[in-house]
Protein backbone atom coordinates (compact mmCIF):
# COMPACT_ATOMS: atom_id res chain seq x y z
CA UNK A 1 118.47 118.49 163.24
CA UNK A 2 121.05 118.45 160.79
CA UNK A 3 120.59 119.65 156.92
CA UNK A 4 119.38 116.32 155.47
CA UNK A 5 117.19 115.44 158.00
CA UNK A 6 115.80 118.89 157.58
CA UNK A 7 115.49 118.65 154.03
CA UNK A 8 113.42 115.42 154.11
CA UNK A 9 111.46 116.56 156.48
CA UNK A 10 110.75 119.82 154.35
CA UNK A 11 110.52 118.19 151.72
CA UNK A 12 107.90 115.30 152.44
CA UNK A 13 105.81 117.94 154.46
CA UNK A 14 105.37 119.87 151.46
CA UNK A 15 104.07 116.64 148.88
CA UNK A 16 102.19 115.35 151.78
CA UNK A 17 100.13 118.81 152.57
CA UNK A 18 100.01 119.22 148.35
CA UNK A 19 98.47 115.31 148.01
CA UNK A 20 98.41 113.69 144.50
CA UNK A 21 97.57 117.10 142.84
CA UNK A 22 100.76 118.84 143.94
CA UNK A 23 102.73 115.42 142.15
CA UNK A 24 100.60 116.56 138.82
CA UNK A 25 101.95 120.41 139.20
CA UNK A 26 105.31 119.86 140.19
CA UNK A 27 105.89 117.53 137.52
CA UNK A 28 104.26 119.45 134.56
CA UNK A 29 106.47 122.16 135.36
CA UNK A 30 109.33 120.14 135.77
CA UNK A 31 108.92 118.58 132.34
CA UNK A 32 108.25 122.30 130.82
CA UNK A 33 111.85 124.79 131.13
CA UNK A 34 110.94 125.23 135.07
CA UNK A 35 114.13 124.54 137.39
CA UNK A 36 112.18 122.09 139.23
CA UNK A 37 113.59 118.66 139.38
CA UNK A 38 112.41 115.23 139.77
CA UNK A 39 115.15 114.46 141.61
CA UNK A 40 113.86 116.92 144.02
CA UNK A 41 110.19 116.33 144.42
CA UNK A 42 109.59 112.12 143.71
CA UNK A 43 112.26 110.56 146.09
CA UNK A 44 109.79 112.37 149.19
CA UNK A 45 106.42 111.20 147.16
CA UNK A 46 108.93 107.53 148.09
CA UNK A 47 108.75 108.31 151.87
CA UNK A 48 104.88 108.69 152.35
CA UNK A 49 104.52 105.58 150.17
CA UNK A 50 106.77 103.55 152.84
CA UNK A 51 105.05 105.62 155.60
CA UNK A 52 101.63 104.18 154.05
CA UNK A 53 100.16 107.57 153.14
CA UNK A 54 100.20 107.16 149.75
CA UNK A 55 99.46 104.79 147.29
CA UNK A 56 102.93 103.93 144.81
CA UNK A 57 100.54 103.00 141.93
CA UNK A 58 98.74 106.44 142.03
CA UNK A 59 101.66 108.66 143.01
CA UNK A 60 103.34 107.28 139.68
CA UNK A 61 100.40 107.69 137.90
CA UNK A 62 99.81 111.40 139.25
CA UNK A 63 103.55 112.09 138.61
CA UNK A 64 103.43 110.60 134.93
CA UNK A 65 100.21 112.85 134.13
CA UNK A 66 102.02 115.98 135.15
CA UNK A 67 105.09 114.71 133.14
CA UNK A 68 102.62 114.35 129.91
CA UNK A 69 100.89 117.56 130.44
CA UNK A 70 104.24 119.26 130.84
CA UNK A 71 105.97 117.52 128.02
CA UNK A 72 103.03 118.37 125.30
CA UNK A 73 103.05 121.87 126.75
CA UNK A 74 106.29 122.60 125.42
CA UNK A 75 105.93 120.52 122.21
CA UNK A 76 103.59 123.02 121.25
CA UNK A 77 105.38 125.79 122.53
CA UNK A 78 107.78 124.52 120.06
CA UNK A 79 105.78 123.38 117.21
CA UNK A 80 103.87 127.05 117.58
CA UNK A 81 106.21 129.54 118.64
CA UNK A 82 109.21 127.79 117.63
CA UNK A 83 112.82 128.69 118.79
CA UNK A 84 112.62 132.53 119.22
CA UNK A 85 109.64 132.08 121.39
CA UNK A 86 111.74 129.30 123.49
CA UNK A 87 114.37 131.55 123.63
CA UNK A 88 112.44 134.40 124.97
CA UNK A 89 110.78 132.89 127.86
CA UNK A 90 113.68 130.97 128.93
CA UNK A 91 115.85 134.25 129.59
CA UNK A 92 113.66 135.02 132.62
CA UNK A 93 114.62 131.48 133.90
CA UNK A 94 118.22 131.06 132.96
CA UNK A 95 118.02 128.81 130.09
CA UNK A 96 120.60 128.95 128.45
CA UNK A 97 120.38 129.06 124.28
CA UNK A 98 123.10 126.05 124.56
CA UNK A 99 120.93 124.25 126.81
CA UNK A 100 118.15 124.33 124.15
CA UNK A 101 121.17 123.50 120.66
CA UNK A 102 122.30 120.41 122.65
CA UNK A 103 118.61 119.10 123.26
CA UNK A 104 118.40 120.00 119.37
CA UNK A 105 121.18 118.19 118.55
CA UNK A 106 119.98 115.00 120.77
CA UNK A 107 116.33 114.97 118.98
CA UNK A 108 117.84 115.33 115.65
CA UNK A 109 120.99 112.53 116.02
CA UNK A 110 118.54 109.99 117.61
CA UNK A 111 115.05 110.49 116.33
CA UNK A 112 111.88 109.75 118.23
CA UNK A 113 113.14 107.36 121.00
CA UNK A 114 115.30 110.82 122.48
CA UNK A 115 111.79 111.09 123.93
CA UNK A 116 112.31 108.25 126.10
CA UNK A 117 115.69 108.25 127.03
CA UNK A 118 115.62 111.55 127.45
CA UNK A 119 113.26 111.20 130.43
CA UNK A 120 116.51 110.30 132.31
CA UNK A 121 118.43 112.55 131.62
CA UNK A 122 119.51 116.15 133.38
CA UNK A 123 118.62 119.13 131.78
CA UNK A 124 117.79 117.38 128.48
CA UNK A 125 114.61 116.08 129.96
CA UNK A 126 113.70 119.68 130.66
CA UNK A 127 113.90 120.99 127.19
CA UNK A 128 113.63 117.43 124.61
CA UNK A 129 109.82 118.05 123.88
CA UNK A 130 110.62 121.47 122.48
CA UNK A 131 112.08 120.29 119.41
CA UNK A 132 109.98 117.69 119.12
CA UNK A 133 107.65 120.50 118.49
CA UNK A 134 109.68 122.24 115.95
CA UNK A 135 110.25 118.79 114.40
CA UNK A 136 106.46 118.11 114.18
CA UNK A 137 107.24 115.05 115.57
CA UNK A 138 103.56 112.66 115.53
CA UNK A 139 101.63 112.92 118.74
CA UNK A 140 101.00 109.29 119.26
CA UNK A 141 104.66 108.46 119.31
CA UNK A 142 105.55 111.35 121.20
CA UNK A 143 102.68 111.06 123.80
CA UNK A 144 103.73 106.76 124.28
CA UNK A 145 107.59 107.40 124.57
CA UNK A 146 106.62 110.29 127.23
CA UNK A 147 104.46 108.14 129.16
CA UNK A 148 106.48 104.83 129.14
CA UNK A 149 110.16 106.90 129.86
CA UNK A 150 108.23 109.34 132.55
CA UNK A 151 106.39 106.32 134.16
CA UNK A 152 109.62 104.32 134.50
CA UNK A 153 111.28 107.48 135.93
CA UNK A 154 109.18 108.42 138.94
CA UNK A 155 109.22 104.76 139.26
CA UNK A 156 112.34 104.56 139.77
CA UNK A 157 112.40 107.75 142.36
CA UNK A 158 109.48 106.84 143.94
CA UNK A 159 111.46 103.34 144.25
CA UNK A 160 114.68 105.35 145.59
CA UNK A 161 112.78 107.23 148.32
CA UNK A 162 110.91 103.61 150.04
CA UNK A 163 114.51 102.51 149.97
CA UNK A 164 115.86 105.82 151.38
CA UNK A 165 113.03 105.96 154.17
CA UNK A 166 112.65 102.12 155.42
CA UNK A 167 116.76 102.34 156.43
CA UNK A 168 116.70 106.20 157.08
CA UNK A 169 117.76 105.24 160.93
CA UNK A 170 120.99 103.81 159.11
CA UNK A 171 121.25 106.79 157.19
CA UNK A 172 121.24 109.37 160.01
CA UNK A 173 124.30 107.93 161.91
CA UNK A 174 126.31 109.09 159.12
CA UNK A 175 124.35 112.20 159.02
CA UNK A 176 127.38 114.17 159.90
CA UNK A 177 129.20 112.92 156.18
CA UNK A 178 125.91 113.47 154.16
CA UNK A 179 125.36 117.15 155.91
CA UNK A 180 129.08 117.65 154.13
CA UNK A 181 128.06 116.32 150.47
CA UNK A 182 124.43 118.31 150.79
CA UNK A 183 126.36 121.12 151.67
CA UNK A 184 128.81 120.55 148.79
CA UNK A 185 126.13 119.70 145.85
CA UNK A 186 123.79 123.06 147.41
CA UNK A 187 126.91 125.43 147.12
CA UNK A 188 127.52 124.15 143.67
CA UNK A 189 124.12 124.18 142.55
CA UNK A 190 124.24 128.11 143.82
CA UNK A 191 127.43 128.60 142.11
CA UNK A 192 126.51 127.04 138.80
CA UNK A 193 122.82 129.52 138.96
CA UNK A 194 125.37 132.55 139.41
CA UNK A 195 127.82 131.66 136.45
CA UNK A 196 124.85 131.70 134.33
CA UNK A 197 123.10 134.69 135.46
CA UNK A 198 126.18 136.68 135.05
CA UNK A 199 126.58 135.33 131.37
CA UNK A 200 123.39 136.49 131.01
CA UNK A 201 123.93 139.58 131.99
CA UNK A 202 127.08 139.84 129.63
CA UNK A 203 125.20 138.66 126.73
CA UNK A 204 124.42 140.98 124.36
CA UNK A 205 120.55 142.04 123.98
């Protein structure tokens, strides 16, 4: 068994044995500072809905709830705390205080609708609600643009793993060439979470 089959195979055991309740966790934390993406988690949630053991209506709608939860989470962990408190809990995780000034810096150029596109976007999504919070942005428009740009994006996911899984047969004879580019994005990812735990380390207290 070669790395992506392995992966998928890891991957959808895991959602499968957590149900619709696992979608809601993995999601919330995923839309809170947690290293947990999408990306990683809704593409499998795709393969049990071709495999017919789950429903694509409620998987969205489980994913979208943990999104929401997630997302107004760390608008008040904005709106409350504030930055300081943002910046103290990220340390144990890696965030990076640039991470958090470019998320600023989207909210602040763009106004409310950053909630939405920001749903799509990497590393952004993770952090937009925060200053949201410190904006005191207005909880209906916050908690719509959440649920319509969350909704669309396990949508989307969800949509990417039926694909992936009704021509996965295709897939594996070139399972050889997409071992290579797993390989390739894993080291990277590795690589990119030791630049910025040294930096980390280097920055002053």
């Amino acid at each position: 068994m070669g790395i992506t089959e392995f992966i998928a195979a890891w991957g959808t055991k895991i959602v499968e044995a957590t149900g619709y309740v696992g979608l809601v966790f993995l999601m919330a934390a995923e839309s809170m500072i947690l290293p947990i993406p999408a990306e990683a988690v809704m593409p499998f949630a795709g393969f049990l809905v071709a495999e017919g053991s789950m429903s694509a209506a409620a998987a969205i709608g489980f994913a979208t709830l943990g999104s929401l939860v997630g997302s107004l989470l760390s608008y008040a962990l904005g709106r409350f705390g504030g930055r300081p408190l943002v910046a103290r809990f990220g340390k144990p995780l890696l965030l990076d205080e640039s991470d958090l000034d470019a998320a600023d810096r989207f909210f602040q150029r763009r106004g409310a609708i950053t909630i939405f596109v920001g749903r799509f976007l990497p590393v952004v999504r993770h952090l937009i609600s925060i200053p949201a919070g410190v904006g005191r942005m207005r909880l209906l428009p916050f908690y719509l643009y959440t649920v319509l740009g969350a909704g669309a994006w396990n949508a989307i996911l969800i949509a990417c793993g039926v694909v992936l899984r009704r021509n996965w047969d295709a897939i594996l004879r070139y399972a050889r060439w997409i071992d290579i580019l797993v390989l390739v994005v894993l080291v990277g990812l590795l690589a990119l979470l030791v630049v910025r735990h040294v930096r980390h380390r280097r920055r002053p207290t």
